[in-house]
N, C-alpha and C. Protein backbone atom coordinates (compact mmCIF):
# COMPACT_ATOMS: atom_id res chain seq x y z
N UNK A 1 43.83 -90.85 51.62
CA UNK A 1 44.73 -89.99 50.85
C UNK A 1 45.09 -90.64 49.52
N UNK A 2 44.91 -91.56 49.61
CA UNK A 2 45.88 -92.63 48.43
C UNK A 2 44.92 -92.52 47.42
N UNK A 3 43.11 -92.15 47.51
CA UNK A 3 42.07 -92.15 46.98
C UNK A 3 42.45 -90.69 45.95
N UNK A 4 42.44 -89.94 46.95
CA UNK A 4 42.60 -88.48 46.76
C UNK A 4 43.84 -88.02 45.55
N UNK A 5 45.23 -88.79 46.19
CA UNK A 5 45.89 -88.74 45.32
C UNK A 5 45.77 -89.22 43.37
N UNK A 6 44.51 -90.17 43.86
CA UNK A 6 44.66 -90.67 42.23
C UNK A 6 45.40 -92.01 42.29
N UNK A 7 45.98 -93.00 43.31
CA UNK A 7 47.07 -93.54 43.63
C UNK A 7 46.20 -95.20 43.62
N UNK A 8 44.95 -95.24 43.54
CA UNK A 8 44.00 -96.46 43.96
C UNK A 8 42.67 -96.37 43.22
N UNK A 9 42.79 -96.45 41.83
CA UNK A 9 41.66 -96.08 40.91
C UNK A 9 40.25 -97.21 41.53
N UNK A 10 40.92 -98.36 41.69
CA UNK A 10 39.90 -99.60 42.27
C UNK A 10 39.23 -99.23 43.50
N UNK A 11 39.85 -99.15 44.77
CA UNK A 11 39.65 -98.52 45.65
C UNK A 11 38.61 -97.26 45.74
N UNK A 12 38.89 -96.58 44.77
CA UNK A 12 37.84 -95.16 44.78
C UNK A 12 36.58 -95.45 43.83
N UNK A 13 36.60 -96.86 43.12
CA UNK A 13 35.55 -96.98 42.15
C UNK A 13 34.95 -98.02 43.27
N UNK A 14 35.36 -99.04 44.31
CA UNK A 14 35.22 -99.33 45.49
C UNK A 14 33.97 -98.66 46.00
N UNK A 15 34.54 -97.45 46.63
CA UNK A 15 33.94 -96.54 47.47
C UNK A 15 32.02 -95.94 46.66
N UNK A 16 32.65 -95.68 45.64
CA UNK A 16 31.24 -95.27 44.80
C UNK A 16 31.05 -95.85 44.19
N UNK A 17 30.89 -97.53 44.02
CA UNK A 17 30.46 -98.09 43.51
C UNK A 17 30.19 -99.48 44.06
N UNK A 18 29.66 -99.44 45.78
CA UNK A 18 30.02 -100.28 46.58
C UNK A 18 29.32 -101.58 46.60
N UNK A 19 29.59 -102.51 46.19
CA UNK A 19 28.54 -103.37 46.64
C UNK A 19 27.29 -103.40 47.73
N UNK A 20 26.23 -103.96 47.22
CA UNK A 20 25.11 -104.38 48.79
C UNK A 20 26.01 -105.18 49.96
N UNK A 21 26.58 -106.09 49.18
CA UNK A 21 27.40 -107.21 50.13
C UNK A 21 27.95 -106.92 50.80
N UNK A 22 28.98 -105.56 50.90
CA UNK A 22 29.94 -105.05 51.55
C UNK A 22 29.21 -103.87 52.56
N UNK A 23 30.04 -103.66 53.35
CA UNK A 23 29.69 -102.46 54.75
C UNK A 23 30.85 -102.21 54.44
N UNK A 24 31.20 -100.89 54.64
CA UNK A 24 32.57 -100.05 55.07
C UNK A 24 32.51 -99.54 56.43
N UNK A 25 33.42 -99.85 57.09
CA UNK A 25 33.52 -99.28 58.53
C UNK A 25 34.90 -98.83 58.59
N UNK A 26 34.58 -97.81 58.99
CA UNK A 26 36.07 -97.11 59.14
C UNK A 26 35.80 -96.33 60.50
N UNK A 27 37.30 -96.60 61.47
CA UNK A 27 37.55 -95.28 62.37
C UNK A 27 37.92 -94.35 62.69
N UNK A 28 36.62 -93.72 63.37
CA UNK A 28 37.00 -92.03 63.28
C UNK A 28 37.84 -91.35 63.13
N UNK A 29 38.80 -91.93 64.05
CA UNK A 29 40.70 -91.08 63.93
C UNK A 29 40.93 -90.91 62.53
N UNK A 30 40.41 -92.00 61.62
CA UNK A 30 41.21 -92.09 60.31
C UNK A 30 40.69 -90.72 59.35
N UNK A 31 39.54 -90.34 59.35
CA UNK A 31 38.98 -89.54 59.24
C UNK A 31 40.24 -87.73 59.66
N UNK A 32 40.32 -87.71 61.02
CA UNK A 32 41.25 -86.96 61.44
C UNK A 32 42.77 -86.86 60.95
N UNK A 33 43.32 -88.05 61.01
CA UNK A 33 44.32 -88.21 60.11
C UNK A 33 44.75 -87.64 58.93
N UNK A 34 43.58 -88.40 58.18
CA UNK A 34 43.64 -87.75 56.52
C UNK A 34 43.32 -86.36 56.83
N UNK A 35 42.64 -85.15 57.64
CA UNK A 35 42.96 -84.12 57.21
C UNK A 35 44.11 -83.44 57.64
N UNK A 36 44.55 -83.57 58.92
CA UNK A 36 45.99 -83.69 59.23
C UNK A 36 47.02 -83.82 57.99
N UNK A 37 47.03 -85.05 57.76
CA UNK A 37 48.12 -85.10 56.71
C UNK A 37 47.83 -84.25 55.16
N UNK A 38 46.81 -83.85 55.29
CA UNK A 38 46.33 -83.24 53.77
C UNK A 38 46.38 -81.75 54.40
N UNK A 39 46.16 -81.40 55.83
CA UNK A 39 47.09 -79.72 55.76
C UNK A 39 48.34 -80.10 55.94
N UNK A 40 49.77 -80.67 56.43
CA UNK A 40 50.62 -80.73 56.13
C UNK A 40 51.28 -80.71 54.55
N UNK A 41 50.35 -81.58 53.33
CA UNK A 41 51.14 -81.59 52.20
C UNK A 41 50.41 -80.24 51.68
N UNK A 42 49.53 -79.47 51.89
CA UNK A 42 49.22 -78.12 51.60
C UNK A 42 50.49 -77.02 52.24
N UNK A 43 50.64 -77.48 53.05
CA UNK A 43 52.30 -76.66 53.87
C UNK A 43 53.04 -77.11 52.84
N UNK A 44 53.27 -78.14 52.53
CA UNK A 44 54.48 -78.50 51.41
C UNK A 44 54.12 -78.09 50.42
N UNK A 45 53.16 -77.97 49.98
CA UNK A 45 52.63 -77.37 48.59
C UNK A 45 53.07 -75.88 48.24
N UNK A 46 52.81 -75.29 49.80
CA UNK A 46 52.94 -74.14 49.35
C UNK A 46 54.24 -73.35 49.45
N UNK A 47 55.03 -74.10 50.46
CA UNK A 47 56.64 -74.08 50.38
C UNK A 47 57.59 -73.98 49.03
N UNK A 48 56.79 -74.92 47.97
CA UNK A 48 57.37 -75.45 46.88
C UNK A 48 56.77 -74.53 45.84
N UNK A 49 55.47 -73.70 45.67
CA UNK A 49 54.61 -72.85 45.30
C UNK A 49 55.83 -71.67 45.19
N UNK A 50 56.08 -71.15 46.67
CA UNK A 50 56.86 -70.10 47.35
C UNK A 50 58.66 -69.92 46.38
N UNK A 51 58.66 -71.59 46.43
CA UNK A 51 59.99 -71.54 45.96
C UNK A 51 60.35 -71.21 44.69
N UNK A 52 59.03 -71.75 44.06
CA UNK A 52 58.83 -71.61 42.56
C UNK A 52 59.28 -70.07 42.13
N UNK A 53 57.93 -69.71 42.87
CA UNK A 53 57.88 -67.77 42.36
C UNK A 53 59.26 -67.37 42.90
N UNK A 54 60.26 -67.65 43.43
CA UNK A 54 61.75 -67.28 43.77
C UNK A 54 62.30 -67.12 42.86
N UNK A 55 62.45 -68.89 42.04
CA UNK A 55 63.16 -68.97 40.76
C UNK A 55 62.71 -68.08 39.44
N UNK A 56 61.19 -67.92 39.43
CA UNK A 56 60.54 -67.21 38.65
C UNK A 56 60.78 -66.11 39.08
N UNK A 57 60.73 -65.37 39.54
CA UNK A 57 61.66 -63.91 39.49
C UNK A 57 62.58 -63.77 39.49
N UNK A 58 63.61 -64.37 39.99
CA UNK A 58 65.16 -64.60 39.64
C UNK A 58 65.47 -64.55 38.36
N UNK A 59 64.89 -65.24 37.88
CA UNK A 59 65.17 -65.57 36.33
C UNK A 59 64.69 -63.99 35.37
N UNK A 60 63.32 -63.91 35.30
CA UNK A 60 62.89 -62.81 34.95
C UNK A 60 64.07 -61.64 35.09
N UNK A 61 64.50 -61.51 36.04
CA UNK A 61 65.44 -60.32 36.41
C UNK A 61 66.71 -60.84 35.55
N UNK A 62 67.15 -61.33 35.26
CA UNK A 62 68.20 -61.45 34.19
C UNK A 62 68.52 -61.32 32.73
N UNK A 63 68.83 -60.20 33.11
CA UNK A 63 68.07 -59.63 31.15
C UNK A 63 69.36 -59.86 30.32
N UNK A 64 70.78 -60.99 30.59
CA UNK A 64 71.88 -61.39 29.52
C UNK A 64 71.58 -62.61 29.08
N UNK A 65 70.69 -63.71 29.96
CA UNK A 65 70.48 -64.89 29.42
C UNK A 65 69.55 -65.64 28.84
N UNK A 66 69.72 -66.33 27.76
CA UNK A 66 68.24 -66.69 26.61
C UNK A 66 67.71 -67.82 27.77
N UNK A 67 68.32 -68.48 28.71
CA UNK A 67 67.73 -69.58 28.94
C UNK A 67 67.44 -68.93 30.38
N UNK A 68 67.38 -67.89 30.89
CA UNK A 68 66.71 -67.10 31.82
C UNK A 68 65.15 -67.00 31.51
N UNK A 69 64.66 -66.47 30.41
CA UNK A 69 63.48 -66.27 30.17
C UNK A 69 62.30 -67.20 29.91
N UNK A 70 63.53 -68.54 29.45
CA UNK A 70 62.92 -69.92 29.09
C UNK A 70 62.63 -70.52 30.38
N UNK A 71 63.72 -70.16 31.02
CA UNK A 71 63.06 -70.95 32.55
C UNK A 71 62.11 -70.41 33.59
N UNK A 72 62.17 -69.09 32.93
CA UNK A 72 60.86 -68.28 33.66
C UNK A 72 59.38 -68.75 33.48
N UNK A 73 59.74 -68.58 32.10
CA UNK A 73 58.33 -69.06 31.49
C UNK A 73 57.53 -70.78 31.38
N UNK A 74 58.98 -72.19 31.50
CA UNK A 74 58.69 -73.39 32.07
C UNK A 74 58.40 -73.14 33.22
N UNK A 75 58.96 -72.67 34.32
CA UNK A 75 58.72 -72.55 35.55
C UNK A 75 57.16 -72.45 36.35
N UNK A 76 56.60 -71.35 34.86
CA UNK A 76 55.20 -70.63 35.48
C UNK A 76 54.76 -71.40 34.61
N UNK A 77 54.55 -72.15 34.35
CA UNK A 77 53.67 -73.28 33.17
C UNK A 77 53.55 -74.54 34.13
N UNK A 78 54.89 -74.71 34.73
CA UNK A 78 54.96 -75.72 35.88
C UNK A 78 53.98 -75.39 37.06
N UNK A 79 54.23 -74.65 37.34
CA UNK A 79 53.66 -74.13 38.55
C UNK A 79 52.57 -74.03 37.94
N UNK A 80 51.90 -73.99 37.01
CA UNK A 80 50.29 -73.86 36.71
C UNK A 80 49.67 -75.09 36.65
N UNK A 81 50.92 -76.33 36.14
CA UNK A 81 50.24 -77.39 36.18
C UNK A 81 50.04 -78.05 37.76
N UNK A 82 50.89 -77.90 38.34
CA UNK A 82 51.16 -78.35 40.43
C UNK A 82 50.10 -78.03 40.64
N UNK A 83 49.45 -76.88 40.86
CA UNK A 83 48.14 -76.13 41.19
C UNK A 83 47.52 -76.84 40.76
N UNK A 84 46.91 -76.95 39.47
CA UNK A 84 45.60 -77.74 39.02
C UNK A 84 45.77 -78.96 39.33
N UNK A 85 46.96 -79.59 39.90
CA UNK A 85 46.92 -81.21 40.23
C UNK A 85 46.62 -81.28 41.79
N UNK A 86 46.70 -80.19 41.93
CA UNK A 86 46.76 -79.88 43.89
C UNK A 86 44.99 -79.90 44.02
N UNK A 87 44.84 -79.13 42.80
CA UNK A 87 43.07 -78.53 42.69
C UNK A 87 42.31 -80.11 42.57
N UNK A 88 42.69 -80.37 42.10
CA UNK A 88 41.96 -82.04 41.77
C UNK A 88 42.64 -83.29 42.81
N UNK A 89 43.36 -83.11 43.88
CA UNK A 89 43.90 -83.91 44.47
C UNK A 89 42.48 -83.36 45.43
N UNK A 90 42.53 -82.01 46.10
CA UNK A 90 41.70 -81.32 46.42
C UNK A 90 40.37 -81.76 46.74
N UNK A 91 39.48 -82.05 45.76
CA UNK A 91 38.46 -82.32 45.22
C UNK A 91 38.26 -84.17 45.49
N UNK A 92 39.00 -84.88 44.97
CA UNK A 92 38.87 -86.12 45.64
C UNK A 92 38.99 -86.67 46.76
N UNK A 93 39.87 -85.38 47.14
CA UNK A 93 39.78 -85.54 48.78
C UNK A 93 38.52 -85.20 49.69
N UNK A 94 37.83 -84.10 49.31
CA UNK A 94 36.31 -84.02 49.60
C UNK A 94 35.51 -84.49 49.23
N UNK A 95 35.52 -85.26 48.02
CA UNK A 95 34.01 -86.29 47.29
C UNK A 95 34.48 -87.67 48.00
N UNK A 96 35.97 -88.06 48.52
CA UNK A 96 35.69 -89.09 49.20
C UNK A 96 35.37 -89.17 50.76
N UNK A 97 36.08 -88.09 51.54
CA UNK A 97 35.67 -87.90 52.54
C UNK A 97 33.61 -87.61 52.77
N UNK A 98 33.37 -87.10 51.85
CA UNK A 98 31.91 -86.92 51.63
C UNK A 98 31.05 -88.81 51.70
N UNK A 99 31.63 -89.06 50.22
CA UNK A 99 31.01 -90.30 50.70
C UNK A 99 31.47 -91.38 51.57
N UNK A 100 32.41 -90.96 52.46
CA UNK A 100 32.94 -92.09 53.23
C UNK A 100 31.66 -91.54 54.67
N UNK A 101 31.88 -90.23 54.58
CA UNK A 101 30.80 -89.64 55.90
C UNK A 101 29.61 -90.46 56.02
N UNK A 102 28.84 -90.42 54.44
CA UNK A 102 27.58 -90.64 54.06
C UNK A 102 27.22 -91.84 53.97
N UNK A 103 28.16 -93.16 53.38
CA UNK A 103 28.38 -94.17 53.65
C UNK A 103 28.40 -95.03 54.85
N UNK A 104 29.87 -94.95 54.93
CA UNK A 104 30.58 -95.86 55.86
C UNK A 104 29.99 -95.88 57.38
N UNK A 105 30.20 -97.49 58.10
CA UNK A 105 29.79 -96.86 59.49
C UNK A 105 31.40 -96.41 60.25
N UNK A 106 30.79 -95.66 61.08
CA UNK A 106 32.37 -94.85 62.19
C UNK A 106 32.49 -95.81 63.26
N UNK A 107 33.76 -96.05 63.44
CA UNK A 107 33.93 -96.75 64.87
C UNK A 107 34.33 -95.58 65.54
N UNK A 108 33.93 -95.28 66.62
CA UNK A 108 34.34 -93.98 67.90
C UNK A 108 35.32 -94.42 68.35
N UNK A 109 35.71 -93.13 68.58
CA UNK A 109 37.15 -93.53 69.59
C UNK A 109 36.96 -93.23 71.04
N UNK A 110 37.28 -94.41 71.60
CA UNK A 110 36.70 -94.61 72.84
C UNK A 110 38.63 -94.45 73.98
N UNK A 111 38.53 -94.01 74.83
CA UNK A 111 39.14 -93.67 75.53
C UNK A 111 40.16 -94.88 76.38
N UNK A 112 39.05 -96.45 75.94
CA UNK A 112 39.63 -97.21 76.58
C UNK A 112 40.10 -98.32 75.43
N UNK A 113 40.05 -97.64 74.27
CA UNK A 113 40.83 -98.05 72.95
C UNK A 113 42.20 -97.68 72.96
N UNK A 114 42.19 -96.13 73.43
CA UNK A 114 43.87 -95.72 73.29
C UNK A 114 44.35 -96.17 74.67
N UNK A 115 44.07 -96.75 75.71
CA UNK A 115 44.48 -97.20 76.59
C UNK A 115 45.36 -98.87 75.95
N UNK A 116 44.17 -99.27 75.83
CA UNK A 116 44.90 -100.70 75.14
C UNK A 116 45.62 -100.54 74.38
N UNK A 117 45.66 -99.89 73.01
CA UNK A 117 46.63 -98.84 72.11
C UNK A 117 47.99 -99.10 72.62
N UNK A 118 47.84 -98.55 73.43
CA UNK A 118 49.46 -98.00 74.46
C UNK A 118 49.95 -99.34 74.98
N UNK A 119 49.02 -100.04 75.91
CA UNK A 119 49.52 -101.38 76.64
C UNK A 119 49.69 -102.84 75.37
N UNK A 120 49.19 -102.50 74.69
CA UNK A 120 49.40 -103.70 73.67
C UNK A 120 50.99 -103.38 72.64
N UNK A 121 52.15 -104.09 72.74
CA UNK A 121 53.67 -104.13 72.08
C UNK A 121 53.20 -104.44 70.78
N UNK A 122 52.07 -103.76 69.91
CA UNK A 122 52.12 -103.83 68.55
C UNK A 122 52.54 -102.48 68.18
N UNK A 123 53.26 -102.93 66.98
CA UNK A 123 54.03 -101.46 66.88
C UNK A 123 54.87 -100.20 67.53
N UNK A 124 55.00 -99.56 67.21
CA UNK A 124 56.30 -98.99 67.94
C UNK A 124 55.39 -97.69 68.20
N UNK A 125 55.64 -97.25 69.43
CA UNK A 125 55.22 -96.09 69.61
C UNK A 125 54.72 -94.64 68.97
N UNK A 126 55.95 -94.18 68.51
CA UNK A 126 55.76 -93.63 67.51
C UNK A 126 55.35 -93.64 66.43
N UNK A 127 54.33 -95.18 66.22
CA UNK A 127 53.08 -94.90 65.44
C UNK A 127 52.21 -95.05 65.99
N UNK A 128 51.87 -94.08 67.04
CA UNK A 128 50.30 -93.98 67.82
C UNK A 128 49.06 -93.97 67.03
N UNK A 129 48.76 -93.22 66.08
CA UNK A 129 47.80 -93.13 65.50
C UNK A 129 47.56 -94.53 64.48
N UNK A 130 48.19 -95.28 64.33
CA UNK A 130 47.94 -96.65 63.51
C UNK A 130 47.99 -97.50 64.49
N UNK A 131 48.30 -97.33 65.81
CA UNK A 131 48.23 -98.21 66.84
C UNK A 131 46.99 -98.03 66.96
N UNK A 132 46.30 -96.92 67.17
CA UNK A 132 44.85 -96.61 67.68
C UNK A 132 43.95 -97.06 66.66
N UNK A 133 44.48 -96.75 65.27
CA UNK A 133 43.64 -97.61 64.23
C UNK A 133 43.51 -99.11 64.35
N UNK A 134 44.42 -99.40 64.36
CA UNK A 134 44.63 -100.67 64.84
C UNK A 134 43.69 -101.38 65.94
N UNK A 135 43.80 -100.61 67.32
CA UNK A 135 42.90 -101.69 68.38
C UNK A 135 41.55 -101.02 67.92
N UNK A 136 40.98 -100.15 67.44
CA UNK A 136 39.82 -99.83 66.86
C UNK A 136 39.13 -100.80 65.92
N UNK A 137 39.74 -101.07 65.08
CA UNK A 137 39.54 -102.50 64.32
C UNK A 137 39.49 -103.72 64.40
N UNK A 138 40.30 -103.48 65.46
CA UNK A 138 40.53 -104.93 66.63
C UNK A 138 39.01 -104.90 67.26
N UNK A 139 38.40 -104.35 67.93
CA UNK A 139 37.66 -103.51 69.24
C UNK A 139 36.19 -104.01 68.42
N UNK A 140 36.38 -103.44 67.48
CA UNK A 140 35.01 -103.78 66.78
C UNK A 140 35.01 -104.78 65.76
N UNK A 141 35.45 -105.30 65.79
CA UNK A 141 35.91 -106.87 65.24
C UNK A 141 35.31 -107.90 66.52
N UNK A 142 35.86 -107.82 67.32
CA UNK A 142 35.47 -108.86 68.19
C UNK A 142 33.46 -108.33 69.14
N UNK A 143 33.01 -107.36 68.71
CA UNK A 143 31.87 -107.14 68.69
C UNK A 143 30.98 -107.54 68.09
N UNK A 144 31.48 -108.03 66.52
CA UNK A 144 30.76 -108.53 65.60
C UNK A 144 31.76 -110.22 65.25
N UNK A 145 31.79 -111.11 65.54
CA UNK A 145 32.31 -111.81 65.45
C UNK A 145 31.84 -112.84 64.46
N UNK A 146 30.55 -112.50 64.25
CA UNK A 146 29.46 -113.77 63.56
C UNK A 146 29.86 -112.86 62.21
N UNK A 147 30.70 -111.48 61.63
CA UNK A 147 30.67 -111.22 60.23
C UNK A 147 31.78 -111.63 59.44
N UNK A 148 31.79 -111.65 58.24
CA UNK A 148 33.56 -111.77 57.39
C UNK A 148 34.03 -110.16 57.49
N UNK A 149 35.41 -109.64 57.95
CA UNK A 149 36.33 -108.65 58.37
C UNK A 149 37.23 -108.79 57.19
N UNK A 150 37.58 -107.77 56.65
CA UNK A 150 38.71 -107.14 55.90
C UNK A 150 39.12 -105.98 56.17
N UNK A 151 40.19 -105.87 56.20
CA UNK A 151 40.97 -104.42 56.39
C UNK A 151 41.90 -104.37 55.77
N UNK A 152 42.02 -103.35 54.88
CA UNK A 152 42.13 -102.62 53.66
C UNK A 152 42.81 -101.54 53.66
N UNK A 153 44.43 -101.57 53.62
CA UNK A 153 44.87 -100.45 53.53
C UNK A 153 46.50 -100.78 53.15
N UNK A 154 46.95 -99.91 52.56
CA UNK A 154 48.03 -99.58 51.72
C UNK A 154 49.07 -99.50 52.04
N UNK A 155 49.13 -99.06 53.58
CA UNK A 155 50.07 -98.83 54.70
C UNK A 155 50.78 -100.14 54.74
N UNK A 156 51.35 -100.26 54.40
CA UNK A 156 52.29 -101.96 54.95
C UNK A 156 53.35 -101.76 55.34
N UNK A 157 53.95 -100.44 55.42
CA UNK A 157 54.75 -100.49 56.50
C UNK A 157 54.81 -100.78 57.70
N UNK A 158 53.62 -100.27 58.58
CA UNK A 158 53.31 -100.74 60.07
C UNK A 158 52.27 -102.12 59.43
N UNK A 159 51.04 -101.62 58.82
CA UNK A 159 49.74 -102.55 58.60
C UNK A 159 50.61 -103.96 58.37
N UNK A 160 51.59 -103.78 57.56
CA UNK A 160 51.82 -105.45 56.81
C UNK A 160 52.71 -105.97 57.57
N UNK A 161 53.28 -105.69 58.39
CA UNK A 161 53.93 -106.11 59.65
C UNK A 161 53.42 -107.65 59.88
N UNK A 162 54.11 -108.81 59.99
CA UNK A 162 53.99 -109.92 60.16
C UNK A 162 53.72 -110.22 61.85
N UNK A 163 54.23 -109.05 62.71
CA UNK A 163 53.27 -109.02 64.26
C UNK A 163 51.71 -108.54 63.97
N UNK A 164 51.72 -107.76 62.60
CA UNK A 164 50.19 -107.12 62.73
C UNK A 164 49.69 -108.01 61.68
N UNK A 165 49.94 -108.80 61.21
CA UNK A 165 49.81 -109.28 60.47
C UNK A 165 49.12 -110.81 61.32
N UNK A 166 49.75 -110.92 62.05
CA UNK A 166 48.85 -112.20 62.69
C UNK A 166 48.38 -112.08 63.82
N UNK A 167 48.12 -110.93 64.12
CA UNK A 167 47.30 -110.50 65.07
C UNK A 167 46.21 -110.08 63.99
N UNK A 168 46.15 -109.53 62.84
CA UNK A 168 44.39 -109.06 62.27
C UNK A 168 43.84 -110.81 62.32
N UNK A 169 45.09 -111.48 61.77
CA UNK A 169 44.41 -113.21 61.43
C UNK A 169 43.72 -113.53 62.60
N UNK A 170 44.77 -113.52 63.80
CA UNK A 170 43.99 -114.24 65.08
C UNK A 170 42.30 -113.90 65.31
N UNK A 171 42.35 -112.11 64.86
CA UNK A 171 40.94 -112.06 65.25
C UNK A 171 39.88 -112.05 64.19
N UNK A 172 40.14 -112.91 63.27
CA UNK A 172 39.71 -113.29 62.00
C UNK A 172 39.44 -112.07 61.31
N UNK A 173 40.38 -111.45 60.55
CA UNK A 173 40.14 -110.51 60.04
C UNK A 173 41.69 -110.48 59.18
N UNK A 174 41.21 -110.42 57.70
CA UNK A 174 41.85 -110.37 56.87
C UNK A 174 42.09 -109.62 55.90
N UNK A 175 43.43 -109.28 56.41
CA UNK A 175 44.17 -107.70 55.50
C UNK A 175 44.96 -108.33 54.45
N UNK A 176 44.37 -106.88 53.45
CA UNK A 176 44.74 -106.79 52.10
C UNK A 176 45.15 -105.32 51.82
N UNK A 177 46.68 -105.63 50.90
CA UNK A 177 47.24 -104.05 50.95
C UNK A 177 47.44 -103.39 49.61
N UNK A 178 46.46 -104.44 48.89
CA UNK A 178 45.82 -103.21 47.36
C UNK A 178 44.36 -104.02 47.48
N UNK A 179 43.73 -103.09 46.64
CA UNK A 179 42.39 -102.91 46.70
C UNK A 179 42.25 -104.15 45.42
N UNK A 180 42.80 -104.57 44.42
CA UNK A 180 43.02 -105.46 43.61
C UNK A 180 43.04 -106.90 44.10
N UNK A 181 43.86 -107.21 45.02
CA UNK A 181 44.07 -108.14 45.78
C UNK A 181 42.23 -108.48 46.12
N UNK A 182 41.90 -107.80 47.28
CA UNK A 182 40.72 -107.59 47.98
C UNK A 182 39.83 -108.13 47.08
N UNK A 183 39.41 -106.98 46.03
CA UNK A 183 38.70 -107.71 44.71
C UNK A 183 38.63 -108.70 44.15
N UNK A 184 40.02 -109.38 44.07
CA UNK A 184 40.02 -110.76 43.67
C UNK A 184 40.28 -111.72 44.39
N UNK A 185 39.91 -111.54 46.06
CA UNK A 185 39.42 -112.46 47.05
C UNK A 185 37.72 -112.37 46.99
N UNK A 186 37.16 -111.24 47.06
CA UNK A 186 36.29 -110.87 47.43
C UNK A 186 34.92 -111.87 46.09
N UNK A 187 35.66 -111.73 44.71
CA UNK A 187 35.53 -112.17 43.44
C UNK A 187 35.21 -114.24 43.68
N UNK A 188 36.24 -114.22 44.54
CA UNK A 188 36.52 -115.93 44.50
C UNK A 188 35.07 -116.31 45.45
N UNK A 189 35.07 -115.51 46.52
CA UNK A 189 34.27 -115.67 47.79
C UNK A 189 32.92 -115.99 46.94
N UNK A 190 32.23 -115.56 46.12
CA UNK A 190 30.78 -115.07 45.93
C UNK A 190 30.89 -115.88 44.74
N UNK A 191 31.82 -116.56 44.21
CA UNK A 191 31.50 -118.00 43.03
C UNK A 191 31.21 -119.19 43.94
């Protein structure tokens, strides 16, 4: 999402512009996630869309005030610009999901991932779905043990967690929570 948003210019020049050196592996859930959360802010989008055209007719209908018509007309200028930023949030959200498909390898979600998920006291429950990201990365980390691991994500609310935080270390795998950072480990590594 953070791609999509426009929010991680490095990160998305990252993605399409990936090194040989690098593999991207990402799991599946995450995939699910991001569209999840991208129809929810389309619900918000259009709530705020909804609310707009309220004020914009409200206003319109007031034929004593000069700054009635002014706010009609900012209003629908506003609302034209939200849309076209929604339209292009839109769009990066499918050219990255595209090349993350086409790219990246998928870790599956295996049934006895969200088991451990649940039995492992990382994180708090009510972040199931970053728990599941979590032993997924874990899961296939210790499958490949002979590679260098980074995990890469923005989230540091749960991700940067100093319990999750030395649990990615223990299983040699080292998180970074801008794509900048990453780069200029990644930069040091290969001199």
């Amino acid at each position: 999402m953070s791609l999509a948003k426009g929010q991680d210019i490095e990160a998305q020049d990252l993605l399409f512009n990936t090194p040989a050196s690098i593999s991207i592996v990402i799991p599946s859930i995450c995939f699910l996630e991001a569209h999840t959360t991208w129809q929810q802010a389309q619900k918000k989008n259009e709530d705020f869309i909804s609310k707009v055209d309220i004020q914009i007719s409200e206003s319109l209908q007031d034929k004593t005030s000069i700054n009635a018509q002014f706010t009609a007309s900012r209003l629908d200028k506003s609302k034209s610009s939200f849309e076209g930023r929604i339209s292009d949030i839109k769009k990066r959200f499918d050219l990255t999901c595209n090349e993350l498909a086409s790219k990246a390898e998928e870790i599956p979600l295996e049934f006895a991932t969200i088991q451990e998920s649940l039995a492992r006291g990382i994180l708090e429950d009510k972040h199931l779905v970053d728990k599941i990201i979590l032993e997924c990365i874990i899961r296939h980390a210790r499958l490949h043990p002979d590679i260098t691991k980074v995990f890469l994500s923005a989230n540091t609310k749960e991700f940067g967690q100093q319990q999750v935080t030395q649990f990615l270390q223990d299983t040699a795998i080292r998180y970074f929570s801008k794509t900048t950072n990453f780069l200029g480990w990644l930069q040091a590594q290969n001199s």
